[in-house]
Protein backbone atom coordinates (compact mmCIF):
# COMPACT_ATOMS: atom_id res chain seq x y z
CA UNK A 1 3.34 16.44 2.76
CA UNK A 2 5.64 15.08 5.69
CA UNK A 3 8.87 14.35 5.01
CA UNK A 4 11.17 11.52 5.42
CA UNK A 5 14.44 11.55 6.90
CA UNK A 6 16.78 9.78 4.83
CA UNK A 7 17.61 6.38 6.29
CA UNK A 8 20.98 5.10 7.00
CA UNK A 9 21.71 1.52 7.80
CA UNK A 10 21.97 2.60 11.39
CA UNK A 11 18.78 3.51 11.10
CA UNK A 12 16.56 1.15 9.87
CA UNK A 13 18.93 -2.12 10.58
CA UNK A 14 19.07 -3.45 14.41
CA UNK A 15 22.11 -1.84 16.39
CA UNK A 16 25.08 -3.91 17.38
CA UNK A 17 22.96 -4.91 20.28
CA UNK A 18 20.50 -5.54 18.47
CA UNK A 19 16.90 -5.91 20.78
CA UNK A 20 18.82 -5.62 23.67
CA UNK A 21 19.78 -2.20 22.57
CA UNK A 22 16.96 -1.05 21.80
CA UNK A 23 15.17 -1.78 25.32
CA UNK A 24 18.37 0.07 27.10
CA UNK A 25 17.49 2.95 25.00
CA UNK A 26 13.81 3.05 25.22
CA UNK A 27 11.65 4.60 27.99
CA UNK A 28 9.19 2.02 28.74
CA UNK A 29 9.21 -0.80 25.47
CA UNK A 30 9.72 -3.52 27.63
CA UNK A 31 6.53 -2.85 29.81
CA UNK A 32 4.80 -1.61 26.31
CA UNK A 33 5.85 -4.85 24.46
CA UNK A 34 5.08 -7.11 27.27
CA UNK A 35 1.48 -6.02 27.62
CA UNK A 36 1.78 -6.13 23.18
CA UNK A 37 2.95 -9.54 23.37
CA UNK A 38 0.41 -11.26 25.93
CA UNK A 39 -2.18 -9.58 23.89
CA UNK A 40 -0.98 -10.85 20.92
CA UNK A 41 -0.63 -14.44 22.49
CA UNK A 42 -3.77 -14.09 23.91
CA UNK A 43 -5.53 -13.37 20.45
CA UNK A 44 -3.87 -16.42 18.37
CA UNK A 45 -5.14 -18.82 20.87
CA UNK A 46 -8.66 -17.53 21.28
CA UNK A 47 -9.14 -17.31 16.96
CA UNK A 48 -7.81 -20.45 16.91
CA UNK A 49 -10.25 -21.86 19.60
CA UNK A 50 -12.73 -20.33 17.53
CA UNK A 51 -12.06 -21.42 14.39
CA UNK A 52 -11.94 -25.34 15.88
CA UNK A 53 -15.38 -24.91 17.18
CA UNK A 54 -17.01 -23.15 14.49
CA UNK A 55 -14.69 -24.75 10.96
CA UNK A 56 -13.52 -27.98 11.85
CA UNK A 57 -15.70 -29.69 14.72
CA UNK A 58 -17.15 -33.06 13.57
CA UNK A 59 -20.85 -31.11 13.85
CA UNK A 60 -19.64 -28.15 11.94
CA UNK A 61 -20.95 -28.52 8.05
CA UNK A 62 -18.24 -25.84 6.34
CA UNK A 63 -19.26 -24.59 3.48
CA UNK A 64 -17.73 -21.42 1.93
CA UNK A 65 -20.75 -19.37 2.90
CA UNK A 66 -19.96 -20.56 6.41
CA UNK A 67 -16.30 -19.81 6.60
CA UNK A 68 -16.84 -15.90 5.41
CA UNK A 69 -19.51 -15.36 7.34
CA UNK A 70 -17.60 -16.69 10.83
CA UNK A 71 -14.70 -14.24 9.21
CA UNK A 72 -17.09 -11.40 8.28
CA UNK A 73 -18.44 -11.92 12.20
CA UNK A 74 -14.75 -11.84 13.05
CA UNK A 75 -13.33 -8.84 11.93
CA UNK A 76 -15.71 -6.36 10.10
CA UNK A 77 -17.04 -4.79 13.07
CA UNK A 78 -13.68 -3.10 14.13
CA UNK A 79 -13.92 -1.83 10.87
CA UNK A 80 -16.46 -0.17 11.79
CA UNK A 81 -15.52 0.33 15.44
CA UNK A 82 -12.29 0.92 14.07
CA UNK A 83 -12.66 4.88 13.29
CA UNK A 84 -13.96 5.80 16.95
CA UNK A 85 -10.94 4.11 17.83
CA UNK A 86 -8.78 6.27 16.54
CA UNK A 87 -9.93 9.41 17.38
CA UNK A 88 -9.85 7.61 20.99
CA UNK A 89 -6.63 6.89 20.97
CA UNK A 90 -5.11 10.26 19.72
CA UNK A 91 -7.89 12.19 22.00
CA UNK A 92 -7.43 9.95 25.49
CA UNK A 93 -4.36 9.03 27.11
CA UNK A 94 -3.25 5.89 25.17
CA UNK A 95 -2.77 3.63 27.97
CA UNK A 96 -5.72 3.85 29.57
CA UNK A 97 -7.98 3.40 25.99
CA UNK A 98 -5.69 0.26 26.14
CA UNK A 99 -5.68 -0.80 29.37
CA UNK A 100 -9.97 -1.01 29.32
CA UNK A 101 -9.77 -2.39 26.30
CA UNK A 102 -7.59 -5.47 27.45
CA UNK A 103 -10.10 -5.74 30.60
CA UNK A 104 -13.25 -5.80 29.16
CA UNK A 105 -11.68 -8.04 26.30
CA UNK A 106 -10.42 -10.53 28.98
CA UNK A 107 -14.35 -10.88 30.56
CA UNK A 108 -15.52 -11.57 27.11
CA UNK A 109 -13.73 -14.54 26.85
CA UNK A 110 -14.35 -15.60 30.63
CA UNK A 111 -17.73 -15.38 29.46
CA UNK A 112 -17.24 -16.80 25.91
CA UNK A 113 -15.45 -19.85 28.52
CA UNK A 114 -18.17 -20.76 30.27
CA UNK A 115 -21.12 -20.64 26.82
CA UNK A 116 -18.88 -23.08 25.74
CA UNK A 117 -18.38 -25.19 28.95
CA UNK A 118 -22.40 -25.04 29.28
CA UNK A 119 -22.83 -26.54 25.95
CA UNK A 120 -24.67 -23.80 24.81
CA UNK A 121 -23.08 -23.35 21.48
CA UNK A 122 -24.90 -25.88 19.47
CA UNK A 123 -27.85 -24.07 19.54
CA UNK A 124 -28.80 -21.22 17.26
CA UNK A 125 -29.19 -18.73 20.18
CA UNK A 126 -25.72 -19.87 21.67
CA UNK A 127 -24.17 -19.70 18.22
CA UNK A 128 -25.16 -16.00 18.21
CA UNK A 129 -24.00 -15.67 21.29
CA UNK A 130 -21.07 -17.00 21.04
CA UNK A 131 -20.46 -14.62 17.57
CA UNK A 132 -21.42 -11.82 19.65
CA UNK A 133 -19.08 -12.40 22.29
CA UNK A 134 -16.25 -12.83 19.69
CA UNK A 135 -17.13 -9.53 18.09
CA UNK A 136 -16.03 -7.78 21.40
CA UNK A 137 -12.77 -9.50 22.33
CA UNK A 138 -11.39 -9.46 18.45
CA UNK A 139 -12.50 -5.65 17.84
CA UNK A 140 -11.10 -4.69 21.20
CA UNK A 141 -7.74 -7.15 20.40
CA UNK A 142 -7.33 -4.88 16.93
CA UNK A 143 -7.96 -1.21 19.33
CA UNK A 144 -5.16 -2.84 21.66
CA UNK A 145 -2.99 -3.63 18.75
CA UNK A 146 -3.44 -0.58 16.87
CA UNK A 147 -2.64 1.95 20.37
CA UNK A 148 0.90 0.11 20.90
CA UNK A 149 1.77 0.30 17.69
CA UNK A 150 0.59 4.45 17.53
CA UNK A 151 2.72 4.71 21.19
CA UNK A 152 5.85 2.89 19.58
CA UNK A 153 6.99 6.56 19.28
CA UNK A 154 6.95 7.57 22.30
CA UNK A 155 9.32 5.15 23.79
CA UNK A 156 11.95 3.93 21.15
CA UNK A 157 13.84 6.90 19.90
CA UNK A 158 13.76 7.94 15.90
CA UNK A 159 17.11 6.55 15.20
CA UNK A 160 15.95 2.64 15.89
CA UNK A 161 12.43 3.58 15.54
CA UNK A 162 12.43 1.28 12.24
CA UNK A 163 14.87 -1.17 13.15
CA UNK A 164 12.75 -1.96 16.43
CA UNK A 165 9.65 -1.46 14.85
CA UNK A 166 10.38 -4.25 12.15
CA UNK A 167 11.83 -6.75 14.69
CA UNK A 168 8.65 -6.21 17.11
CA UNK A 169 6.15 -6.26 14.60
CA UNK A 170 7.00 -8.82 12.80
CA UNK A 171 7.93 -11.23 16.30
CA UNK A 172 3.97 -9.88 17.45
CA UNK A 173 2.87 -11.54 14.34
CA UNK A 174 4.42 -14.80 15.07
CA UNK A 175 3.88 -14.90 18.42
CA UNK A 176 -0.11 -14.94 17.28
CA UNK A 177 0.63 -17.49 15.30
CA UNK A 178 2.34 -19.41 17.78
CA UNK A 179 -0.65 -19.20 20.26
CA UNK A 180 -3.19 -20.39 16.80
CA UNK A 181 -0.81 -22.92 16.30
CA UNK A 182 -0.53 -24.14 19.60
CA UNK A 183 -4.31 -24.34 19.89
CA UNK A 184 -4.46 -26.41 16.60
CA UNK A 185 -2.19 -28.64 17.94
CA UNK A 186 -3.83 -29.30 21.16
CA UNK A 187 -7.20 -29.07 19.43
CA UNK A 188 -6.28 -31.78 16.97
CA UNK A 189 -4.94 -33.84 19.35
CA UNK A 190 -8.19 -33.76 21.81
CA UNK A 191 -10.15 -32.87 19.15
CA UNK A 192 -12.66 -29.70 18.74
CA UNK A 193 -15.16 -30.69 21.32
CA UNK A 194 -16.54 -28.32 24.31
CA UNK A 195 -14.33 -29.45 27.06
CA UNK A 196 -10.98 -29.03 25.08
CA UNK A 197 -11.96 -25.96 23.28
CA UNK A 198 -12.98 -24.49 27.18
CA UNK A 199 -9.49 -25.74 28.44
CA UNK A 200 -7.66 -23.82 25.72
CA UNK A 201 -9.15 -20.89 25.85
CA UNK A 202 -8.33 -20.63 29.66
CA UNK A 203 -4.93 -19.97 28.48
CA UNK A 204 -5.96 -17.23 26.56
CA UNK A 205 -7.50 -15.66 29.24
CA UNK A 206 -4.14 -16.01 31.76
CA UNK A 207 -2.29 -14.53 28.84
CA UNK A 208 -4.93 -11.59 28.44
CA UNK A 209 -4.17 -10.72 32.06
CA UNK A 210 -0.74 -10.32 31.56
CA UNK A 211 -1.14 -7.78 29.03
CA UNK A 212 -3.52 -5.36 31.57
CA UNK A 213 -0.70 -5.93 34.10
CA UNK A 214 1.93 -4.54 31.85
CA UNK A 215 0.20 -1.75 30.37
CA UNK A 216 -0.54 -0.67 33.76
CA UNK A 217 2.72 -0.80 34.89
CA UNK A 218 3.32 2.18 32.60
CA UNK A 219 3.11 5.86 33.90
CA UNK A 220 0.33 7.85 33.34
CA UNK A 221 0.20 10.13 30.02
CA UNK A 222 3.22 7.95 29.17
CA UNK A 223 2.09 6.51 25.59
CA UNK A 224 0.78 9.85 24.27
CA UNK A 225 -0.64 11.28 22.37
CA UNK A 226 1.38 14.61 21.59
CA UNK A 227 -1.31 17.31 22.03
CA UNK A 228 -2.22 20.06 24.18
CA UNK A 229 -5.92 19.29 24.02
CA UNK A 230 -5.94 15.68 24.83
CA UNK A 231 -8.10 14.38 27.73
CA UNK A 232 -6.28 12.36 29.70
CA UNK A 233 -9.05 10.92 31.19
CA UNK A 234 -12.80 10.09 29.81
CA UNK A 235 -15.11 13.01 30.18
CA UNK A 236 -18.61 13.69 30.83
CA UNK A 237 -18.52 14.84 27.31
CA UNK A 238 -17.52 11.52 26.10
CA UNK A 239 -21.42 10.61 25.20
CA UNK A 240 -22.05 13.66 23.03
CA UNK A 241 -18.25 13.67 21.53
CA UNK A 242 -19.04 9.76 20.12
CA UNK A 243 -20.86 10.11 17.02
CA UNK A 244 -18.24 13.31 16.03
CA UNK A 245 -15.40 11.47 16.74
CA UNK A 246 -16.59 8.05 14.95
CA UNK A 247 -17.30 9.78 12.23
CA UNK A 248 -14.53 12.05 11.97
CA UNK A 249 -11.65 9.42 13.11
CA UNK A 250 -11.77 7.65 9.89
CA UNK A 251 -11.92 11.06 7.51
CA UNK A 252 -8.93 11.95 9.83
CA UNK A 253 -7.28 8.62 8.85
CA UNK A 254 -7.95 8.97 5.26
CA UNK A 255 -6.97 12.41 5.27
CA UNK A 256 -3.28 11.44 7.06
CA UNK A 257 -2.64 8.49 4.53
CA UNK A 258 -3.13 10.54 1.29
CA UNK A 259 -0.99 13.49 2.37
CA UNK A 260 2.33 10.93 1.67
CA UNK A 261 2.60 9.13 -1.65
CA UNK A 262 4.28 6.18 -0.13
CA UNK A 263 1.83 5.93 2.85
CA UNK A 264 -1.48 5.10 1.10
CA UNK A 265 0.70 3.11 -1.59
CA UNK A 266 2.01 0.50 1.49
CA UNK A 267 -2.02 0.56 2.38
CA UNK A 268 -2.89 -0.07 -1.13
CA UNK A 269 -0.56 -2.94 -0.87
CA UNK A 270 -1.69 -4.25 2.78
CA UNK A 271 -5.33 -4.04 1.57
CA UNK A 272 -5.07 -5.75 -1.99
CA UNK A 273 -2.52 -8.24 -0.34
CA UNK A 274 -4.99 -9.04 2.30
CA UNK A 275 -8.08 -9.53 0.07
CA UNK A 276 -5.97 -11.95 -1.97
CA UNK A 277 -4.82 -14.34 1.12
CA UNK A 278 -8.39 -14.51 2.41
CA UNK A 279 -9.13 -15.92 -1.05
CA UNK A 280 -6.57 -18.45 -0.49
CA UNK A 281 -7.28 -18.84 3.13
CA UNK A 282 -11.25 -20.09 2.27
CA UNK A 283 -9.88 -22.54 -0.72
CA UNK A 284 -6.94 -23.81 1.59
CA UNK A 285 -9.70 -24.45 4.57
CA UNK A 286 -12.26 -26.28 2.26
CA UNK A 287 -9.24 -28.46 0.40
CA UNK A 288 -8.36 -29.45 3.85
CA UNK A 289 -11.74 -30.38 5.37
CA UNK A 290 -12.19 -32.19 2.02
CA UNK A 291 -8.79 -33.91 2.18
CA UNK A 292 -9.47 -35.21 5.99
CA UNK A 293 -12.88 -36.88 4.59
CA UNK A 294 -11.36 -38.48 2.17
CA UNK A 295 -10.57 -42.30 1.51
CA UNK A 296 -7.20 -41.72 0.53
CA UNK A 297 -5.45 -43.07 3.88
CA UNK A 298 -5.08 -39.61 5.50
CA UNK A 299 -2.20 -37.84 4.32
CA UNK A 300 -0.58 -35.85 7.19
CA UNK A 301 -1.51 -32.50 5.83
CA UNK A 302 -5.08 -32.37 6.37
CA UNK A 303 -7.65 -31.05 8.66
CA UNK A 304 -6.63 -28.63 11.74
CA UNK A 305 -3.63 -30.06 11.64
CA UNK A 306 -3.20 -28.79 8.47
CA UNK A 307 -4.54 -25.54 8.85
CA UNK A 308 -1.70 -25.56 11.85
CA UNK A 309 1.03 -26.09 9.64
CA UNK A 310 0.02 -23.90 7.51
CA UNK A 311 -0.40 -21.12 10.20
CA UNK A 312 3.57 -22.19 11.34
CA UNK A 313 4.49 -22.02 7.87
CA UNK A 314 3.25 -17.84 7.20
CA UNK A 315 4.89 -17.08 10.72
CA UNK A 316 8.38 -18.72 9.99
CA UNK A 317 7.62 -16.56 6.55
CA UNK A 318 7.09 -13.72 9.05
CA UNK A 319 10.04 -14.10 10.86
CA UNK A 320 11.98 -13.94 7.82
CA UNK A 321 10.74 -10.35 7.01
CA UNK A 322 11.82 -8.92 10.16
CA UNK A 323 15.35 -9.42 8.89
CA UNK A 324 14.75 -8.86 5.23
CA UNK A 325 12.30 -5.56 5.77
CA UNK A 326 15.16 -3.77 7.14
CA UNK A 327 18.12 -4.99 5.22
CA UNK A 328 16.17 -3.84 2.02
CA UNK A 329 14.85 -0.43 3.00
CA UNK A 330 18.34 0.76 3.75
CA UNK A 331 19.73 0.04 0.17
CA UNK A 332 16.07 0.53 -1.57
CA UNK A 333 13.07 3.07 -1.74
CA UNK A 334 10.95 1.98 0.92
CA UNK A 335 8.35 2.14 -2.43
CA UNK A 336 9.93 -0.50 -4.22
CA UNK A 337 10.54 -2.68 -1.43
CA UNK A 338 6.46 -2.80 -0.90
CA UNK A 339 6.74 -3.63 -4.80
CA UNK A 340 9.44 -6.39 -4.29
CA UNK A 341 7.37 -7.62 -1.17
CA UNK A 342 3.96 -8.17 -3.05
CA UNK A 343 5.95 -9.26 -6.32
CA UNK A 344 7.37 -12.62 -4.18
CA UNK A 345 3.87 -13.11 -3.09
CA UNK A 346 2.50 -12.96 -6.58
CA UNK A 347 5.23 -15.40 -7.91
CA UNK A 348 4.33 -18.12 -5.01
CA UNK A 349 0.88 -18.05 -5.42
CA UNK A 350 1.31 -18.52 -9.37
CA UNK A 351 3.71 -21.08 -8.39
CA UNK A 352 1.56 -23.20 -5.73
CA UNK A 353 -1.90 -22.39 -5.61
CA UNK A 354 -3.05 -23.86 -9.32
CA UNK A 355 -2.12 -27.55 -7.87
CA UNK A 356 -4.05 -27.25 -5.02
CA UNK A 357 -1.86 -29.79 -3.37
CA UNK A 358 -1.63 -29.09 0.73
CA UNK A 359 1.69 -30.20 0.84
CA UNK A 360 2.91 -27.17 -1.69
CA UNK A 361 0.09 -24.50 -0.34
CA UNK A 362 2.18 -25.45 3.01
CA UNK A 363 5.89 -24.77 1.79
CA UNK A 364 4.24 -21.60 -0.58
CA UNK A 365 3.17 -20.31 2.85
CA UNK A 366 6.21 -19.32 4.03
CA UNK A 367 7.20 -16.93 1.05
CA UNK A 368 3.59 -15.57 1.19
CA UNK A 369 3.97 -14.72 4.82
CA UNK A 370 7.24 -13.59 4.09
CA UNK A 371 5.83 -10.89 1.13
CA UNK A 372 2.96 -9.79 2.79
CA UNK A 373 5.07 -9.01 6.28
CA UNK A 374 7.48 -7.28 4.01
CA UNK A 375 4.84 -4.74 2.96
CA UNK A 376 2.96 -4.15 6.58
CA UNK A 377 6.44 -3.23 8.19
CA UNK A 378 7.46 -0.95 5.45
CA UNK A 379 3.48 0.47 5.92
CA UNK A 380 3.93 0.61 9.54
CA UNK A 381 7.36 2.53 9.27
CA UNK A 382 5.73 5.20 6.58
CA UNK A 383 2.83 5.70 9.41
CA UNK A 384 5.46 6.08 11.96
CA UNK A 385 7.89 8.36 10.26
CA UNK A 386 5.56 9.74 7.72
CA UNK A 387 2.55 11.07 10.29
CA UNK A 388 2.35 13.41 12.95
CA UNK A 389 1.59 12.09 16.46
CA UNK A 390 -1.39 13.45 17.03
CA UNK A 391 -2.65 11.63 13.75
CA UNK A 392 -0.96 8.41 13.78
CA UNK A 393 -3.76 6.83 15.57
CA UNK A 394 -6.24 7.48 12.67
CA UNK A 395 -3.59 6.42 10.40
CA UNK A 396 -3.27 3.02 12.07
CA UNK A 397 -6.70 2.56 12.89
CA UNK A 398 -8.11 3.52 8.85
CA UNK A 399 -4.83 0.33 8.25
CA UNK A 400 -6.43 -2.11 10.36
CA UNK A 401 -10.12 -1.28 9.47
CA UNK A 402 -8.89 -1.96 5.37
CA UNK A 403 -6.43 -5.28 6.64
CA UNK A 404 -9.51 -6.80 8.41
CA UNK A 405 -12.04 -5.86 5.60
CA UNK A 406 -10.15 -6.45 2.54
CA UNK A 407 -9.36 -9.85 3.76
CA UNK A 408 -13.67 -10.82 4.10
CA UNK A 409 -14.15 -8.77 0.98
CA UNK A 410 -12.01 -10.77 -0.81
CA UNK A 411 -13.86 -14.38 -0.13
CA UNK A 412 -17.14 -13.09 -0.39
CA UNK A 413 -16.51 -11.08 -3.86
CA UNK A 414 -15.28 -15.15 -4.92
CA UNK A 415 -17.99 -16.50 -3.07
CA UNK A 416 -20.63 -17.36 -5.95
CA UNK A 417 -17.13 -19.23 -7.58
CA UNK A 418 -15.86 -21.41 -4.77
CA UNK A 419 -16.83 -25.12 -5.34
CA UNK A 420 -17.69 -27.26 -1.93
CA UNK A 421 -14.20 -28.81 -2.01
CA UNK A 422 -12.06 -26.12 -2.70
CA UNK A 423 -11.05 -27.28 -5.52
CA UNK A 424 -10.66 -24.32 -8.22
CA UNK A 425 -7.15 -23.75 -10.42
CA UNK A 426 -8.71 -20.62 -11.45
CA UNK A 427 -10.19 -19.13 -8.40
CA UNK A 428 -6.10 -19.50 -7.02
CA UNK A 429 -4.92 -17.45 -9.78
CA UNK A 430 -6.98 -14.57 -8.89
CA UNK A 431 -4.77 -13.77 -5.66
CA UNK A 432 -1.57 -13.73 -8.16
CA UNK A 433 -3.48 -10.87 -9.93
CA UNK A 434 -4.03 -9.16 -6.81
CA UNK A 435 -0.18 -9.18 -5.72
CA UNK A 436 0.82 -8.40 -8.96
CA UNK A 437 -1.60 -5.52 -9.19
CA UNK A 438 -0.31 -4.15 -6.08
CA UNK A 439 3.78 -4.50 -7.17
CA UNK A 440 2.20 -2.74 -10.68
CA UNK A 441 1.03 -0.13 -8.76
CA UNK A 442 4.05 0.75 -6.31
CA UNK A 443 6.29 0.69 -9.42
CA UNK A 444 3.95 3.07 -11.08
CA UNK A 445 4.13 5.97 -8.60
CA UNK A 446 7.55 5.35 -8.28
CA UNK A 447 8.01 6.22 -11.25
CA UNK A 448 6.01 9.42 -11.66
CA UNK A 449 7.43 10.66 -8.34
CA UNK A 450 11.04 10.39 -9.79
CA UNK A 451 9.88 11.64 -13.11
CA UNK A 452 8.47 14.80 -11.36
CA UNK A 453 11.51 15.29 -9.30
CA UNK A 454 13.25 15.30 -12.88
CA UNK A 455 11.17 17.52 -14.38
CA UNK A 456 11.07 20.03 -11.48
CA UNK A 457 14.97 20.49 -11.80
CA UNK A 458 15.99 20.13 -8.79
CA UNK A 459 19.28 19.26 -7.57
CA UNK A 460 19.34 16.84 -4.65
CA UNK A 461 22.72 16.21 -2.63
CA UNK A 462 24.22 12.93 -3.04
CA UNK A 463 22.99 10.07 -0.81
CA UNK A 464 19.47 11.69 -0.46
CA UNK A 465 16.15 9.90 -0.53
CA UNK A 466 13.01 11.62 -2.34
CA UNK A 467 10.34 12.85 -0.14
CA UNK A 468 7.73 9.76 0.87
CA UNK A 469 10.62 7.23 -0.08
């Protein structure tokens, strides 16, 4: 089991400098965060092109059958691509794993660019297409994501590794929701046709280069990973190595989260937490398709724009938990802050999802964003503190694989229970039960941990933190 060093407020809460610090004591974050960033940027506005085209275009019929199977096409492959991933990215020299994905990423959406400009995408073939073609740039956007967050090691020193890791997390979050809701906007405002959905996505693609300009900017070897046995470059031996390392990458992962208690609690959390708001997500969508057809005068929360708001609403939430996360893991067990995280989430959806009222799902959106953020950065600090280098990458990858399909398995386990409309009291208590399950179970192993330590007798000097804590 790995231990933890015990956390001071220095190091989990930003230096007086705060960001600015941190980049004069890093070796290469700028660069690293750049390329994160544009990525980042780059994937809000592309989802959110897609999701105008294919959820709320006047010729799209949404049904809930319709919006899990454009999320199922959307992010289960990388759980599947997810595991080879890993072992990629703590086999290969970081950087460039990265740096291809990000190009070949970028000519998917060139390519998605001009389906769309041709008008092919009303047709079942250029429907599939179009799926297809999302497939690759959203699994490669997840590799990309999940090698610069395994590389945050390697240039941010220990003492602000969690004080820079919360900040930078939580603004890549946002700034994906800043590109969706940006697209909304611009989307509702020309509306979800061809031409504007074409025209939108070109800015994903500008931003997409950005991030392969950055990441190359980097020296070679620079991002890891720690291990006398990586290839630094793809071998001839890549072909027969693929099926070893695909399966063995997620194994690895597994393997890395259950060796700390808090680890594969914070993915418990993540997983149930993300099952939950793709519950919510389908009822919210359907309420506000339903609510823009309506005779009711058109109240301003309705439609894309809704969906928009909503979006801003979770990232102002997410904002918020950069400077929560590490205010509370400094006083608290980074255990019990997962529990307090999923506990506010279960006490807003309780509160705001029976009246299935847009205006309330809107303001509710922020605390939700706010919980669940809380529980990925204290996840993404046990990874980074928790596992050894030349594991992390399985770690993070066997994360995002769970976040992506917890999140589809949730709507389609609700599926046969989701009325046209949306409208279902009951179906929105189910992700209360979900968060609550997941504060239930945090609490639980925090409490056998510190009954063991009890039992085992042993004397621990003042100030210190349990192992995994």
């Amino acid at each position: 089991m790995a231990t933890v060093p015990s956390q001071s407020v220095d190091a989990v809460a930003p230096t007086r400098g705060g960001l600015t610090a941190a980049l004069r004591q890093s070796d290469g974050l700028g660069r690293l965060y750049t390329s994160r960033l544009a990525a980042l940027l780059s994937e809000g506005i592309h989802q959110a092109a897609l999701g105008g085209i294919v959820l709320f275009s006047p010729e799209a019929a949404t049904t809930p059958a319709t919006i899990a199977g454009g999320f199922a096409v959307m992010l289960l492959p990388y759980s599947v691509v997810g595991p080879f991933a890993a072992a990629a990215l703590d086999r290969w020299d970081r950087r460039l794993v990265v740096a291809a994905a990000a190009a070949i990423r970028t000519v998917a959406i060139i390519a998605t660019i001009a389906l769309i400009a041709a008008g092919a995408v009303r047709s079942g073939a250029g429907l599939a297409t179009l799926f297809a073609l999302s497939l690759v740039a959203i699994g490669l956007g997840r590799l990309i994501n999940t090698g610069m967050t395994a590389a945050m090691p390697r240039v941010v020193p220990d003492r602000i590794l969690a004080a820079t890791n919360s900040v930078l997390v939580t603004v890549g979050s946002v700034i994906t929701a800043v590109g969706a809701v940006a697209a909304f906007a611009v989307l509702a405002v020309l509306g979800a046709g061809d031409a504007a959905v074409s025209w939108t996505l070109v800015a994903s693609v500008v931003t997409a280069l950005v991030g392969v300009w950055a990441i190359l900017a980097l020296p070679r070897e620079h991002l890891g990973p720690d291990d006398d046995e990586v290839s630094f470059l793809p071998t001839r031996s890549v072909a027969r190595d693929a099926l070893r390392l695909f399966a063995g990458g997620l194994a690895e992962g597994v393997r890395a989260a259950r060796s700390t208690p808090l680890v594969w609690v914070a993915l418990t959390g993540v997983s149930l937490g993300r099952a939950a708001f793709g519950i919510t997500t389908m009822l919210a969508i359907l309420l506000l398709r339903d609510v823009e057809s309506g005779d009711s005068g058109g109240p301003v929360i309705a439609g894309m724009g809704g969906f928009g708001l909503m979006s801003a609403a979770v990232a102002a939430g997410m904002g918020l938990a950069a400077v929560v996360t590490p205010w509370a893991i400094a006083r608290v067990r980074r255990i019990l802050v997962v529990a307090a995280g999923a506990a506010v989430s279960a006490a807003t959806q309780l509160a705001v999802g029976p009246t299935l009222d847009p205006t309330a799902l809107v303001v509710g959106a922020v605390t939700l964003g706010l919980g669940a953020q809380v529980v990925k950065l204290v996840a993404d600090n046990a990874m980074q503190t928790d596992v050894p280098d030349a594991r992390r990458g399985g770690v993070f990858a066997l994360q995002d694989a769970l976040f992506n399909s917890a999140f589809v398995v949730g709507m389609v386990v609700v599926l046969p229970l989701v009325p046209a409309d949306g409208r279902s009291a009951p179906l929105m208590l189910v992700p209360a039960f979900l968060y609550a399950l997941s504060a239930a179970v945090a609490v639980a192993v925090d409490l056998r941990s510190r009954a063991g330590s009890d039992r085992s007798g042993t004397q621990r000097p003042a100030g210190h933190r349990p192992t995994g804590d």
